[in-house]
C-alpha atoms as a PDB file:
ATOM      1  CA  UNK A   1      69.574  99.829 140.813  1.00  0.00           C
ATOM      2  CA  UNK A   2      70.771 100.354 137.101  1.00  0.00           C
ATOM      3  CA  UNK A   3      70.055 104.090 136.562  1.00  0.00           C
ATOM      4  CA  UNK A   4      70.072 105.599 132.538  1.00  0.00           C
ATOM      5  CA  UNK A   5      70.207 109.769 132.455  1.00  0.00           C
ATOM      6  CA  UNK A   6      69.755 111.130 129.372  1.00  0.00           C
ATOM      7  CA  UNK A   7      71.661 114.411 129.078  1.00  0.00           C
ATOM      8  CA  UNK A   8      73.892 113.686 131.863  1.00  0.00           C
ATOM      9  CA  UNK A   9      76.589 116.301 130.854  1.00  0.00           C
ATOM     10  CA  UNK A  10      74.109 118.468 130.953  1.00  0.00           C
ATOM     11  CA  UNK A  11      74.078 121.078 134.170  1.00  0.00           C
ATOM     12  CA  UNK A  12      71.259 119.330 136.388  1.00  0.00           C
ATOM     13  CA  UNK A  13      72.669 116.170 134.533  1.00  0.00           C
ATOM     14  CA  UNK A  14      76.001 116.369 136.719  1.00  0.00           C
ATOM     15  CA  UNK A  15      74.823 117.563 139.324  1.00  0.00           C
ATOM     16  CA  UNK A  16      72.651 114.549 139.700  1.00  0.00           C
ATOM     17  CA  UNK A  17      75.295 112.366 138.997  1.00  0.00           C
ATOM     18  CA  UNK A  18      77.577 113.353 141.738  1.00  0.00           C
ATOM     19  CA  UNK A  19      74.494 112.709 144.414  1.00  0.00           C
ATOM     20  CA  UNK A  20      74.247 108.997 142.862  1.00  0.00           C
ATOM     21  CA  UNK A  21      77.589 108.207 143.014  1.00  0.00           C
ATOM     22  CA  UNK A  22      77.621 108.209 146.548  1.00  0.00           C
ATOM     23  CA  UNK A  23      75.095 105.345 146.668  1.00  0.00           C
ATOM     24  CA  UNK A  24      77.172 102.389 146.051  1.00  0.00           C
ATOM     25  CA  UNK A  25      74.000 100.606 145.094  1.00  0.00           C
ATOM     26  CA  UNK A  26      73.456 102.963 142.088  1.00  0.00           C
ATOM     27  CA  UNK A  27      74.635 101.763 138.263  1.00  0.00           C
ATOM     28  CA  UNK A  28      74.715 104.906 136.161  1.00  0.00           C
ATOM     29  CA  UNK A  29      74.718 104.862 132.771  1.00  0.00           C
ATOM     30  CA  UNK A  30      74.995 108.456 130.697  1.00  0.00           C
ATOM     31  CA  UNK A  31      73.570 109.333 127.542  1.00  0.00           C
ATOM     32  CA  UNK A  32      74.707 112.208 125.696  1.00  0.00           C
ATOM     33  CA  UNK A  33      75.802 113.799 122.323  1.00  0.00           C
ATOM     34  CA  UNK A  34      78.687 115.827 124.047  1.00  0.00           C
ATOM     35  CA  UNK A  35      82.210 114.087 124.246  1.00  0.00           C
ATOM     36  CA  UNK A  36      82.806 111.796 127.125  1.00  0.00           C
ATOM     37  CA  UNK A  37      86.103 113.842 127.597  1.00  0.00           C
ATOM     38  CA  UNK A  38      84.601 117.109 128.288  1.00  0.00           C
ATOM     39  CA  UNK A  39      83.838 115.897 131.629  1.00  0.00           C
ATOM     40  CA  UNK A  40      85.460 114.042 135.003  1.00  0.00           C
ATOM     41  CA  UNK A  41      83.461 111.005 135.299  1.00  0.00           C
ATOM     42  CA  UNK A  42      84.400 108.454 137.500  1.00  0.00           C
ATOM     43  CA  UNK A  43      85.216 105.144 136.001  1.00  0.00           C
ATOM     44  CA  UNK A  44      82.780 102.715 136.875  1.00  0.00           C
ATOM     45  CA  UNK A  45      80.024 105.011 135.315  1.00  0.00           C
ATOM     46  CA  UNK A  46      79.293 103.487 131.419  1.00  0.00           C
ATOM     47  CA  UNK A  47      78.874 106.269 128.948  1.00  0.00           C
ATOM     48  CA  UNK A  48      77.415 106.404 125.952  1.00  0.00           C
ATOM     49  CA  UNK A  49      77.777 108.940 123.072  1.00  0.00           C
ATOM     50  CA  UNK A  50      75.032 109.648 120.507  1.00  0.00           C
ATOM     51  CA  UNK A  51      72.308 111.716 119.003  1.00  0.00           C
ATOM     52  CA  UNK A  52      68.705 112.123 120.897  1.00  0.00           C
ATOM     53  CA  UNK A  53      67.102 111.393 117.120  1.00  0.00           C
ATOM     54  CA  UNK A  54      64.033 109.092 115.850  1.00  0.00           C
ATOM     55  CA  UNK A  55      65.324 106.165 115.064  1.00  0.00           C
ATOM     56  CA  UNK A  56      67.759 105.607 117.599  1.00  0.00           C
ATOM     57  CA  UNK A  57      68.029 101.989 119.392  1.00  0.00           C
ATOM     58  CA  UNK A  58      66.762 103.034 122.838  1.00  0.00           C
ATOM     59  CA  UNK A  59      66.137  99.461 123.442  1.00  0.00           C
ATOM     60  CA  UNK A  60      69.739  98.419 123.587  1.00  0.00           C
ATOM     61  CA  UNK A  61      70.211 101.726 125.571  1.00  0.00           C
ATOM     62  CA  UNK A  62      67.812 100.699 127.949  1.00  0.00           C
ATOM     63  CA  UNK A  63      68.258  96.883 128.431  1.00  0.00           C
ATOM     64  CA  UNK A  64      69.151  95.913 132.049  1.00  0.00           C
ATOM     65  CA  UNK A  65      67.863  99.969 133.151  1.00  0.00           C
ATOM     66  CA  UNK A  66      65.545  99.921 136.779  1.00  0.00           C
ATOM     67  CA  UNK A  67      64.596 103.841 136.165  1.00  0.00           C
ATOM     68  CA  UNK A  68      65.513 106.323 133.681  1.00  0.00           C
ATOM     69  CA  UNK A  69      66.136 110.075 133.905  1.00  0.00           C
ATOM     70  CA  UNK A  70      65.063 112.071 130.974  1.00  0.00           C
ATOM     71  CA  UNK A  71      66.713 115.370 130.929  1.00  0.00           C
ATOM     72  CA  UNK A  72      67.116 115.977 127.155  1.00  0.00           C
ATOM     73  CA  UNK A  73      65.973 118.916 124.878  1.00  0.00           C
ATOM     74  CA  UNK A  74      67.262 120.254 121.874  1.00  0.00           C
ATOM     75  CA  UNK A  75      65.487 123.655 122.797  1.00  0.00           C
ATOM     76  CA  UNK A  76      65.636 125.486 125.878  1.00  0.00           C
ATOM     77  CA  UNK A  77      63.298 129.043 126.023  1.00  0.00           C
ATOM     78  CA  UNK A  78      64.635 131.827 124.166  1.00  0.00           C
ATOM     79  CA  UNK A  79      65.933 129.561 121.528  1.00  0.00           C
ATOM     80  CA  UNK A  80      62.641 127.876 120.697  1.00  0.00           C
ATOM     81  CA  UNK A  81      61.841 126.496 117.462  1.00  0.00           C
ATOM     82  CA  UNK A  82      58.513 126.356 114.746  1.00  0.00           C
ATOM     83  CA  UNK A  83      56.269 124.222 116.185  1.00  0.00           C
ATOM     84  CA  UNK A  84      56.969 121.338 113.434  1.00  0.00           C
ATOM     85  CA  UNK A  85      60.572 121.204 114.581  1.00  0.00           C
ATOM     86  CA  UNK A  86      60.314 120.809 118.489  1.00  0.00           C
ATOM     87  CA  UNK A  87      57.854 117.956 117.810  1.00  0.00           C
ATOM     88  CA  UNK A  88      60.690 116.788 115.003  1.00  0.00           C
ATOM     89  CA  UNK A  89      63.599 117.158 117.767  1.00  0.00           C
ATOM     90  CA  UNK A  90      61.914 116.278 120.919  1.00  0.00           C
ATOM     91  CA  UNK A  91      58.156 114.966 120.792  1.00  0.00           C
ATOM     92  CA  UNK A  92      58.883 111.928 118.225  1.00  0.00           C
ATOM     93  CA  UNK A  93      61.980 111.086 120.119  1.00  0.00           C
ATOM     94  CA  UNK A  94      60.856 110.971 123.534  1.00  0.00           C
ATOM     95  CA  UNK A  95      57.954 109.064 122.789  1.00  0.00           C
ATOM     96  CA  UNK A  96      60.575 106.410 121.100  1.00  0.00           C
ATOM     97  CA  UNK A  97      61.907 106.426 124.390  1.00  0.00           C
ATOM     98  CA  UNK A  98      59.030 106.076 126.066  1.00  0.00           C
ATOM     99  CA  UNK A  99      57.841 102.667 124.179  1.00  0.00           C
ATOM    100  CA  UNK A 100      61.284 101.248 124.520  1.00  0.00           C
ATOM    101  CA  UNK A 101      61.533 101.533 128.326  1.00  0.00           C
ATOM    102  CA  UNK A 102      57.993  99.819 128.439  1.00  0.00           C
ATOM    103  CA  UNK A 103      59.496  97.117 125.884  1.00  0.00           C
ATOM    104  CA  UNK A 104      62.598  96.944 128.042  1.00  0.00           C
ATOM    105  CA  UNK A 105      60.393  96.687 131.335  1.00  0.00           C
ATOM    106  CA  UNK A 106      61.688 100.017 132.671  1.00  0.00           C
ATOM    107  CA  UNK A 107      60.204 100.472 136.140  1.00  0.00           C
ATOM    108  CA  UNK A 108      60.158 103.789 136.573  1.00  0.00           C
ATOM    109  CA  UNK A 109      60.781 106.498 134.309  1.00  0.00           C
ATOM    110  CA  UNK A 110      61.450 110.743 135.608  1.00  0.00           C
ATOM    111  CA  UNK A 111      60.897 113.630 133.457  1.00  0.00           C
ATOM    112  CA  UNK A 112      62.244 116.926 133.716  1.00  0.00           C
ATOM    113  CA  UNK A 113      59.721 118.989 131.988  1.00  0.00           C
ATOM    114  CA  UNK A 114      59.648 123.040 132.761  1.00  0.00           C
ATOM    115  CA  UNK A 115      57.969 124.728 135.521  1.00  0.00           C
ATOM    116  CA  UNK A 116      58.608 128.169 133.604  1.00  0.00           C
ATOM    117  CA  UNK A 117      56.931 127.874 130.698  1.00  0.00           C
ATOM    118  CA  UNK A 118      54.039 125.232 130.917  1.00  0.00           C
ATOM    119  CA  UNK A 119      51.723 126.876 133.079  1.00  0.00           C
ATOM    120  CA  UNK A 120      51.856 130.247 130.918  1.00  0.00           C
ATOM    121  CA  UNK A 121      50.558 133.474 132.430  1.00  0.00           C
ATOM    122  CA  UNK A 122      48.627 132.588 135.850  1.00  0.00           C
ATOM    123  CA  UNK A 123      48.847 136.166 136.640  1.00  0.00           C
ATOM    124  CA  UNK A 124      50.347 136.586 140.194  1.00  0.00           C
ATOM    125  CA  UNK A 125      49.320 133.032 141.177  1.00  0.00           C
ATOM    126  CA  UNK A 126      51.674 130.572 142.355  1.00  0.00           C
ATOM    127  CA  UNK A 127      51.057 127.499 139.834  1.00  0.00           C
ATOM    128  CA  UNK A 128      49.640 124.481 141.290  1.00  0.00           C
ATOM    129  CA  UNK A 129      50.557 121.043 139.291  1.00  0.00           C
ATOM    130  CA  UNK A 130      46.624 120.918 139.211  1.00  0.00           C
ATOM    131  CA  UNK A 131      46.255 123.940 136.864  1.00  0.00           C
ATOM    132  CA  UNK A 132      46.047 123.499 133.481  1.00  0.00           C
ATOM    133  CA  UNK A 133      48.650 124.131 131.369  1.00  0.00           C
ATOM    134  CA  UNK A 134      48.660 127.068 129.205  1.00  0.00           C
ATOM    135  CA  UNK A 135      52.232 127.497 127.460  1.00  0.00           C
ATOM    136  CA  UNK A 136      52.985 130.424 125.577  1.00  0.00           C
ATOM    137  CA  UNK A 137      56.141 129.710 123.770  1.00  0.00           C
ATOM    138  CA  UNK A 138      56.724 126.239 121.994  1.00  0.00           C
ATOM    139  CA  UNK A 139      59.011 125.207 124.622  1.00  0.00           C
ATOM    140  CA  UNK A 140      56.523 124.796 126.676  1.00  0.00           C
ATOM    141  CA  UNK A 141      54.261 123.565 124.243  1.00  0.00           C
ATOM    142  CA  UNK A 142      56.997 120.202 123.206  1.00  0.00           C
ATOM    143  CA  UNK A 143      57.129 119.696 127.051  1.00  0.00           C
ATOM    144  CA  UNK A 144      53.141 118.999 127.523  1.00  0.00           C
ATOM    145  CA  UNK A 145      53.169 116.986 124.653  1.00  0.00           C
ATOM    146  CA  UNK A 146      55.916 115.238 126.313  1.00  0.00           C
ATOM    147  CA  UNK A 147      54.374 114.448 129.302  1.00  0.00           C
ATOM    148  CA  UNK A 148      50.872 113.787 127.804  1.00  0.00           C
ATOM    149  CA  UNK A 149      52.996 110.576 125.429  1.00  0.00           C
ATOM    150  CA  UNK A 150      54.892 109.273 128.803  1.00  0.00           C
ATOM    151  CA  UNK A 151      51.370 109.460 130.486  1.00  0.00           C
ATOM    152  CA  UNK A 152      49.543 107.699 127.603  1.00  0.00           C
ATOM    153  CA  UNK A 153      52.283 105.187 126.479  1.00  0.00           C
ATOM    154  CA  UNK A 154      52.847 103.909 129.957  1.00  0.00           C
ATOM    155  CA  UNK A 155      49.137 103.811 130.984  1.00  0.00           C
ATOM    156  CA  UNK A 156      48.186 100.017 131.887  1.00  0.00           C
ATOM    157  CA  UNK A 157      51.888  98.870 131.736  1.00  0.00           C
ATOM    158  CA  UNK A 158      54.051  98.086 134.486  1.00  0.00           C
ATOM    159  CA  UNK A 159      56.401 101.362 133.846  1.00  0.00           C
ATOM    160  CA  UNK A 160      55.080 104.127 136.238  1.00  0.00           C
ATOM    161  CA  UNK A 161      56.581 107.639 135.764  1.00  0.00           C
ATOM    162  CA  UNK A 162      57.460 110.718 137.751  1.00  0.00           C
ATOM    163  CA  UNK A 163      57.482 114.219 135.768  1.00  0.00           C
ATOM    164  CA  UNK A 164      59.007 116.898 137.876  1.00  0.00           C
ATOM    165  CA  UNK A 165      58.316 120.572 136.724  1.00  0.00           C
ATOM    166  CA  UNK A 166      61.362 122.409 137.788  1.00  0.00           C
ATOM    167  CA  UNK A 167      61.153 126.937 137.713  1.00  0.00           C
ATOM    168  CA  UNK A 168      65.262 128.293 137.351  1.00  0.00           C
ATOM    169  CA  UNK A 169      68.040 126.255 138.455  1.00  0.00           C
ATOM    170  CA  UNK A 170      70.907 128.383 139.138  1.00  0.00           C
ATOM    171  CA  UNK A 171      74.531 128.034 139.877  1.00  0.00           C
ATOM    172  CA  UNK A 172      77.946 126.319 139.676  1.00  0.00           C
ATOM    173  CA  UNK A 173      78.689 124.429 136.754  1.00  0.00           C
ATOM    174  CA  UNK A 174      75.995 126.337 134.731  1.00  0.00           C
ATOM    175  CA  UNK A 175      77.202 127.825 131.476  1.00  0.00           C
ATOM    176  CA  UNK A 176      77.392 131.465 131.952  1.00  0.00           C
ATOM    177  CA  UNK A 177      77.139 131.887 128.227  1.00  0.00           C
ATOM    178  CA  UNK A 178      74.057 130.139 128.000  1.00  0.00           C
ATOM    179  CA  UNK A 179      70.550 131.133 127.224  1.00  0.00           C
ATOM    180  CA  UNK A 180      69.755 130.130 130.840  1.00  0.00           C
ATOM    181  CA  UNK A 181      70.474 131.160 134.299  1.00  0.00           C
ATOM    182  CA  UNK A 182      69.793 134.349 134.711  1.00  0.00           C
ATOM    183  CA  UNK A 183      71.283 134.594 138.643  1.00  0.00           C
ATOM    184  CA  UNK A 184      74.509 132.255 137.059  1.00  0.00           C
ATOM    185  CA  UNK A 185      75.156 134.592 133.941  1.00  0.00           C
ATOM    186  CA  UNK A 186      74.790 137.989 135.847  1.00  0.00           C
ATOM    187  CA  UNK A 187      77.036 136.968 138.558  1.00  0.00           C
ATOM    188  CA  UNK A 188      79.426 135.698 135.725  1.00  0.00           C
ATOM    189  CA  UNK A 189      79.080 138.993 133.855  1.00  0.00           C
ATOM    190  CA  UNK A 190      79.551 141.152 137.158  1.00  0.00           C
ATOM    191  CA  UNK A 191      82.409 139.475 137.694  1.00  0.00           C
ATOM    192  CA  UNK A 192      84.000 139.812 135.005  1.00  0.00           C
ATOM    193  CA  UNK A 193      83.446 143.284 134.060  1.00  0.00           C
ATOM    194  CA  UNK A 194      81.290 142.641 130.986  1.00  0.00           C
ATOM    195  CA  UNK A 195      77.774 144.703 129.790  1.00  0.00           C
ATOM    196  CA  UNK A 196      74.711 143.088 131.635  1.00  0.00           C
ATOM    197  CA  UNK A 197      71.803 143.044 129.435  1.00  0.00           C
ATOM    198  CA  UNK A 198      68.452 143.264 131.209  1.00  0.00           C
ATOM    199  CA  UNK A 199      65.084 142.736 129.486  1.00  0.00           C
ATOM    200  CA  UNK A 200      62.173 144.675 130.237  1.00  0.00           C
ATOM    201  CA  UNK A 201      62.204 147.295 132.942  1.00  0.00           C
ATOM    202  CA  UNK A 202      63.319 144.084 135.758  1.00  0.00           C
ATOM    203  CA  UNK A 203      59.444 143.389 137.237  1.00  0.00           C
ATOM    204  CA  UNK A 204      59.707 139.772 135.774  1.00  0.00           C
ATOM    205  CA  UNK A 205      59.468 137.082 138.319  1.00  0.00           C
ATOM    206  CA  UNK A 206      61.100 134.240 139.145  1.00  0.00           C
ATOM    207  CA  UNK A 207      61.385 130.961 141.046  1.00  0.00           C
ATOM    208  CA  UNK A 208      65.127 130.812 141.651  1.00  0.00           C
ATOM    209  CA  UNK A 209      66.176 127.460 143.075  1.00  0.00           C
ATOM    210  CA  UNK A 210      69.683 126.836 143.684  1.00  0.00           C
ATOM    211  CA  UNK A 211      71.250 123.592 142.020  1.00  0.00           C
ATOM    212  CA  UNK A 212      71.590 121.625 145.287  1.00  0.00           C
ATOM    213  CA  UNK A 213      68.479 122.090 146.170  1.00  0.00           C
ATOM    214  CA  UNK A 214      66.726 121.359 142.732  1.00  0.00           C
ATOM    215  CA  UNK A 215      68.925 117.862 143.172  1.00  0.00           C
ATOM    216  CA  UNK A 216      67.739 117.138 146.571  1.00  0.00           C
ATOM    217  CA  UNK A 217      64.137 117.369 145.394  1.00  0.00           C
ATOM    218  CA  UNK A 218      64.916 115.373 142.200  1.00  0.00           C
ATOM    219  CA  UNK A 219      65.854 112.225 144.660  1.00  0.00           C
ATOM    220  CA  UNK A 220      63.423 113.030 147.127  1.00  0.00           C
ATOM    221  CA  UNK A 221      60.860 112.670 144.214  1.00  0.00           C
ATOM    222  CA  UNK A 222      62.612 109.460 142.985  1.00  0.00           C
ATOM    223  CA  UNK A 223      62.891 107.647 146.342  1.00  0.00           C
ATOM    224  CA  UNK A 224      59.639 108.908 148.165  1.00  0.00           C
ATOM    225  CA  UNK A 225      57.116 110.473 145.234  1.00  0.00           C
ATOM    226  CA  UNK A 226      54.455 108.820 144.181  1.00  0.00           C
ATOM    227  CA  UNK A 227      54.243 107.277 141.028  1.00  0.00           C
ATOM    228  CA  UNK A 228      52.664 108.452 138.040  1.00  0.00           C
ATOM    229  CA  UNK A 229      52.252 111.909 139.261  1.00  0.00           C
ATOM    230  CA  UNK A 230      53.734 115.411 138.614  1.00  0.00           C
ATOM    231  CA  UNK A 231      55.655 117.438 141.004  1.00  0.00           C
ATOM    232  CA  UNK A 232      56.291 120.985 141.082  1.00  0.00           C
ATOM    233  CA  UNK A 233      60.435 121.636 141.864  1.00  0.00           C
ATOM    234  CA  UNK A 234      61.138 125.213 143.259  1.00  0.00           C
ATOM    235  CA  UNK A 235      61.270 127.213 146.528  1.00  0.00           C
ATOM    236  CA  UNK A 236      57.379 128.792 146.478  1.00  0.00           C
ATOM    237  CA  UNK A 237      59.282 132.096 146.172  1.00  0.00           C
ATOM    238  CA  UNK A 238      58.816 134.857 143.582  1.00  0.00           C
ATOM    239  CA  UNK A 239      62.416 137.291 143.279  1.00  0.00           C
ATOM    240  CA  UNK A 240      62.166 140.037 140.591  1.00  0.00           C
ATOM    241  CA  UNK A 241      64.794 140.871 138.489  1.00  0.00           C
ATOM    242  CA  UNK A 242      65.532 143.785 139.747  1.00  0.00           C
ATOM    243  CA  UNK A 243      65.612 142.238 143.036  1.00  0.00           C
ATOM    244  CA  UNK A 244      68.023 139.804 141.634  1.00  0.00           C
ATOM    245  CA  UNK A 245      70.661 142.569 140.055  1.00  0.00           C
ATOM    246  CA  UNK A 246      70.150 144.262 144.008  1.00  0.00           C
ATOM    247  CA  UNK A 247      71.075 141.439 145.901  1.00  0.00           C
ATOM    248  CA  UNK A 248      74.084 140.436 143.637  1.00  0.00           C
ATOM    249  CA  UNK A 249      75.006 144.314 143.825  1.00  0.00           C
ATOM    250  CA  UNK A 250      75.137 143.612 147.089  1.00  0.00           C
ATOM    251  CA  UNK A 251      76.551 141.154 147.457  1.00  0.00           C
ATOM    252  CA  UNK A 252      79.864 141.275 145.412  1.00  0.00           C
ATOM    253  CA  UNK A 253      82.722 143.816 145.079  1.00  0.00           C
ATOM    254  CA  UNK A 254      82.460 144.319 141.370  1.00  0.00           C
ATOM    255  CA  UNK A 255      80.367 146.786 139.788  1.00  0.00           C
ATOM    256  CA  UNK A 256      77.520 146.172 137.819  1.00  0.00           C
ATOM    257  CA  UNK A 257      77.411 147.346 134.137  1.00  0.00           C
ATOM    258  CA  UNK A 258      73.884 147.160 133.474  1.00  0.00           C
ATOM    259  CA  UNK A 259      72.381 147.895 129.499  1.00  0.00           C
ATOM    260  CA  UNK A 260      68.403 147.901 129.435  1.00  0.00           C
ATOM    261  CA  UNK A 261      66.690 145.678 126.528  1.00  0.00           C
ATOM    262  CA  UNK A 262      63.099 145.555 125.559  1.00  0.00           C
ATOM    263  CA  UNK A 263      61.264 143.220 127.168  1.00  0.00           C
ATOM    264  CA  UNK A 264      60.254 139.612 125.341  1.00  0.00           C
ATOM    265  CA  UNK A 265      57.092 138.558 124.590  1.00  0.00           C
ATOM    266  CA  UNK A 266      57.589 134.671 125.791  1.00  0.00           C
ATOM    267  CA  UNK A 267      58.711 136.567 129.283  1.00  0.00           C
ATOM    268  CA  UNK A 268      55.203 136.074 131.359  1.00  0.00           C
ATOM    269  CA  UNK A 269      55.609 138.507 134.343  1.00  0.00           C
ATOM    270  CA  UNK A 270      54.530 135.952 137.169  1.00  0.00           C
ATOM    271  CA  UNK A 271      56.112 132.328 137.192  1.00  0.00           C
ATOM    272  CA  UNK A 272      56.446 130.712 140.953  1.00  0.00           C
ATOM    273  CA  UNK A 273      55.482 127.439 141.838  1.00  0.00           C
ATOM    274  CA  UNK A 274      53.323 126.345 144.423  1.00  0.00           C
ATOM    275  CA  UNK A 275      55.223 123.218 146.109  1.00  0.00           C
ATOM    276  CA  UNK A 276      53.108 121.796 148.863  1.00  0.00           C
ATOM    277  CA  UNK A 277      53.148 118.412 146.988  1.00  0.00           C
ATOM    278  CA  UNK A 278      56.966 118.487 147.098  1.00  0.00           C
ATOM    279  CA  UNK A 279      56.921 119.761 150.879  1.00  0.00           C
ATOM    280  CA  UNK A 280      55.197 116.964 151.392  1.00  0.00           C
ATOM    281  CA  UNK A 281      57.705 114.300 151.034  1.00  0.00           C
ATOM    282  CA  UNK A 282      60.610 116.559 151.061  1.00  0.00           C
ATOM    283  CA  UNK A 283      63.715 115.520 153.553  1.00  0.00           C
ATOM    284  CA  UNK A 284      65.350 119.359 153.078  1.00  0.00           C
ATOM    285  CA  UNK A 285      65.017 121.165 156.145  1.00  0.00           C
ATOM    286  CA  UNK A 286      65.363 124.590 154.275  1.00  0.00           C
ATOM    287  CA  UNK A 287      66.049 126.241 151.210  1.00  0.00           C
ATOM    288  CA  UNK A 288      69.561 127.951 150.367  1.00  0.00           C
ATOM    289  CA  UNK A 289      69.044 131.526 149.930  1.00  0.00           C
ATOM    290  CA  UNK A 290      69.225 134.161 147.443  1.00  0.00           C
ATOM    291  CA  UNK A 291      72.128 135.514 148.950  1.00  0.00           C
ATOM    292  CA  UNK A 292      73.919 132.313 149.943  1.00  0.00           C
ATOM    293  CA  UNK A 293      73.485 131.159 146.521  1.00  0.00           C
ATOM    294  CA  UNK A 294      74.671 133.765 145.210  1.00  0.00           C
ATOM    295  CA  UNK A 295      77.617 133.904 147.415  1.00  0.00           C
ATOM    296  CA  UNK A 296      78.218 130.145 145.915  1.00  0.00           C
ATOM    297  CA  UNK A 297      78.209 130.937 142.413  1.00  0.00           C
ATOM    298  CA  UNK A 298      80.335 134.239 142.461  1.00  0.00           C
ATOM    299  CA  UNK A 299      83.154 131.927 144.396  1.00  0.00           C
ATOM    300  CA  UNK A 300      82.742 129.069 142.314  1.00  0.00           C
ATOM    301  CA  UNK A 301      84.096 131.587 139.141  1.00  0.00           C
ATOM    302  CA  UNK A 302      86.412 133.924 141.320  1.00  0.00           C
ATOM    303  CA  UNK A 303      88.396 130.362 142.495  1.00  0.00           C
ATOM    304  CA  UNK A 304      87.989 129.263 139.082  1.00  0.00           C
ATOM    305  CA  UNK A 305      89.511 132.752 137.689  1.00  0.00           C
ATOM    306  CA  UNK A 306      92.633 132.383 140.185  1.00  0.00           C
END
């Protein structure tokens, strides 16, 4: 199988990489803006370097490719853009995409829209992928679009597609200077002795899923989803904030340094996912936990630091 992921230097982008390359079967060929050199790939993976931009030849990109990964966006929440823009950076482009992979007879197609932001404020409802979506930040907004093109531009064409609506990815190999992460950049920040800025008064919450798991699900979706359908990616399980800064409190040596912010108005209070779809073709027996995963990350710096 000839594989393309777009935004493979990216955190989940990696991640997903290393799972692949242990199928011997598996192509991959990476798409990204970032330098080639920046990261350890092994050899017989084909990279290619460019902008995610209208215009671009996706065709060439995509000649040869069984499925693609989309992972791309040129936003992430907190740093979101006018409305014009997003649809500018991201809409235009991934529709380009879209149309080439059909041109190109792409088989399949996965895209990693957000969990977080599309469904908007449920209230203390775990989202099903049956509600409709209700973003309030323009994030969200460029990722329905998204989803609504791959759904329209493949419909009646042999391409089928997979969009998988992931909640908060967390831990090693995520940036811990980042806009995201929340679990990855306070364990960071504990560790190293540095101010940790909290918004709001730490009722937010979550869906934490820990990176191996989020990858697991990815390929469980891939090999045993169903096609043309949307999957919810998390563990079903809301964690405050402040249960967050507790259990990292707990469990590391450092102390915490914590500065209070006011809270942000694209924050909704409530965001978990309700995953019985994924449960249903899942092959993970169990979830890593809070506290496991956060044992994982705080090693993953402390080796790093030594």
């Amino acid at each position: 199988m000839n594989v393309v992921i777009l935004g493979g230097i990216g955190f989940i982008g990696q991640h997903l990489i290393g799972s692949l390359q242990t199928n011997a079967n598996v192509n991959i060929t990476v798409f990204d803006r970032a330098d080639p050199k920046s990261v350890d790939f092994a050899q017989d993976i084909t990279y290619v370097q460019g902008n995610f931009t209208s215009g671009y030849d996706f065709r060439s990109l995509l000649h040869g490719a069984d499925t693609i990964v989309h992972l791309i966006s040129t936003s992430v929440p907190g740093t979101e853009k006018r409305v014009q823009d997003e649809i500018t950076s991201n809409v235009i482009p991934s529709s380009e995409l879209f149309e080439s992979a059909v041109a190109e007879h792409v088989k399949n197609i996965l895209f990693l829209s957000s969990g977080g932001t599309v469904y908007g404020d449920n209230g203390a409802v775990n989202s099903s992928e049956h509600d409709i979506p209700a973003p309030i930040n323009t994030y969200g907004l460029q990722k329905i679009m998204i989803e609504q093109a791959l759904h329209m531009i493949t419909h009646g064409t042999e391409t089928n597609y997979q969009i998988v609506r992931m909640s908060n990815p967390y831990g090693p190999g995520q940036n811990p200077f980042g806009p995201l992460g929340l679990i990855t950049k306070l364990v960071y920040q504990a560790l190293s002795g540095n101010e940790i800025h909290v918004f709001g008064d730490g009722s937010v919450v979550r869906d934490f899923i820990f990176i191996d798991d989020a990858v697991h699900a990815v390929l469980d979706i891939l090999d045993h989803g169903n096609k043309n359908d949307i999957y919810n990616v998390g563990t079903g399980k809301g964690v405050s904030v402040a249960q967050v800064i507790e259990a990292i409190d707990a469990a590391i040596p450092e102390t915490l340094h914590l500065v209070r912010e006011r809270s942000r108005a694209v924050d909704v209070p409530y965001s978990v996912l309700n995953i019985e779809k994924l449960n249903a073709i899942s092959t993970l027996d169990s979830y890593i936990s809070l506290h496991e995963g956060i044992d994982r990350t705080y090693h993953y710096f402390k080796d790093g630091q030594q």
